[in-house]
Protein backbone atom coordinates (compact mmCIF):
# COMPACT_ATOMS: atom_id res chain seq x y z
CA UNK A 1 0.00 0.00 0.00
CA UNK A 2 2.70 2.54 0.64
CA UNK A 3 4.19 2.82 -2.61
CA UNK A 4 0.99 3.98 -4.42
CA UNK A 5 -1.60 3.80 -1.85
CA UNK A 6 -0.98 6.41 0.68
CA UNK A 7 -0.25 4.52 3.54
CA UNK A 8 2.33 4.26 5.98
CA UNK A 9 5.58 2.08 4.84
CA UNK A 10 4.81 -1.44 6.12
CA UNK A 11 1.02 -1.62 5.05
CA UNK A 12 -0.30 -4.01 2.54
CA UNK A 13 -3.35 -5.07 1.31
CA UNK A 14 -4.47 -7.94 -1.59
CA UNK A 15 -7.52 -7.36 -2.42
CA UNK A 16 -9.32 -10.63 -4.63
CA UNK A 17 -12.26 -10.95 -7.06
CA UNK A 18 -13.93 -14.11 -4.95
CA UNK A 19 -14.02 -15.69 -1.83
CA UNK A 20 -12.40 -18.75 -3.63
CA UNK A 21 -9.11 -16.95 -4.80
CA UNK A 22 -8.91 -15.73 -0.81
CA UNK A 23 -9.11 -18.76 0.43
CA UNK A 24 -5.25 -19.32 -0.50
CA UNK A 25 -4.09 -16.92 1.11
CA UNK A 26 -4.69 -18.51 4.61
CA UNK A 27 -1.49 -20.11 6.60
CA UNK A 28 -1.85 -22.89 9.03
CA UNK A 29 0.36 -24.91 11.03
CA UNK A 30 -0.27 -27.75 13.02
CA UNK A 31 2.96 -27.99 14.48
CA UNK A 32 3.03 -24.53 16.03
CA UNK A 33 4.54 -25.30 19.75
CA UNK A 34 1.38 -23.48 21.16
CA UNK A 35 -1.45 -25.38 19.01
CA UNK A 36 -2.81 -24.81 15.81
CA UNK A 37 -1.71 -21.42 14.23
CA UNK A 38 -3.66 -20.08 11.64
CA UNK A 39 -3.68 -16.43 9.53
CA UNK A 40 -4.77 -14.70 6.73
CA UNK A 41 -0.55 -13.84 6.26
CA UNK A 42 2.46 -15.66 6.63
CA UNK A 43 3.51 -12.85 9.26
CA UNK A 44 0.69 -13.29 11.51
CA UNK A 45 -0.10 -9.85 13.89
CA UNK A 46 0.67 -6.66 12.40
CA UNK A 47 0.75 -3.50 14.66
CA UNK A 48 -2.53 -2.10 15.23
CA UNK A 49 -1.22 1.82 14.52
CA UNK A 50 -0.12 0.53 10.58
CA UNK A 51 -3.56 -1.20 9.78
CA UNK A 52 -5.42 1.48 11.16
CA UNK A 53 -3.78 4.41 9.36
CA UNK A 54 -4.64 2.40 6.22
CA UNK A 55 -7.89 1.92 6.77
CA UNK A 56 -8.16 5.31 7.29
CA UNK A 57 -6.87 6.27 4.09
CA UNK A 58 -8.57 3.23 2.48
CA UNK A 59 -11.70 4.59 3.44
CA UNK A 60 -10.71 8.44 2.78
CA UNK A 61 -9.96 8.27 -0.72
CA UNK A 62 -12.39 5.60 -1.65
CA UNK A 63 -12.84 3.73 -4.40
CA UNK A 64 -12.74 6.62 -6.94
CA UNK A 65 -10.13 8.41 -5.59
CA UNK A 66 -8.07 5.09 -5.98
CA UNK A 67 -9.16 5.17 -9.51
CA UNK A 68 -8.42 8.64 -10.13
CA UNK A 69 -5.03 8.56 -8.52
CA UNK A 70 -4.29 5.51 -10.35
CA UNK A 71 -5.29 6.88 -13.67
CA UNK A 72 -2.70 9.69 -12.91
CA UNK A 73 -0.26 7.50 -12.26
CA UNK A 74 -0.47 5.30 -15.61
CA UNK A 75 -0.37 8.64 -17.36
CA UNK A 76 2.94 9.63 -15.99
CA UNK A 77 4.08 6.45 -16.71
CA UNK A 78 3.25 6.69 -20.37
CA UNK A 79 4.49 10.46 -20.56
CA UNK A 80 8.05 9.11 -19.39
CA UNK A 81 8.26 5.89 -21.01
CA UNK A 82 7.14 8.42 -24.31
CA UNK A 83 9.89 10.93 -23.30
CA UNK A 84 12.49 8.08 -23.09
């Protein structure tokens, strides 16, 4: 998320089409010394301040402000790879 989504360094977020592509992304262990470990990320807990920072900008920009910002970005990206 931080490189083109306005969020703090350390934030990610995958977002998927269907509830069957998300279902890989879940890691479980059996052998975990303390019982059965299982997340949605390899990592497991991320700090709360991170993950709520996104959301807030998640929610902030929305949906078309992700779209607008993202448009902008493809556009410099053409105007460079153009001036190249």
């Amino acid at each position: 998320m931080h490189k083109y989504g306005y969020a703090p360094k350390g934030a990610s977020c995958v977002m998927y089409s269907s509830e069957e592509l998300r279902r890989y992304q879940y890691f479980v262990s059996i052998d975990w010394t303390g019982g059965i470990y299982a997340s949605p990320t390899l990592a497991g807990s991320r700090p709360g301040g991170i993950s709520v920072a996104t959301w807030a900008g998640m929610v902030h920009l929305g949906e078309e402000g992700y779209l607008e910002l993202t448009e902008g970005i493809i556009r410099t990206a053409r105007a460079i790879r153009e001036g190249i």
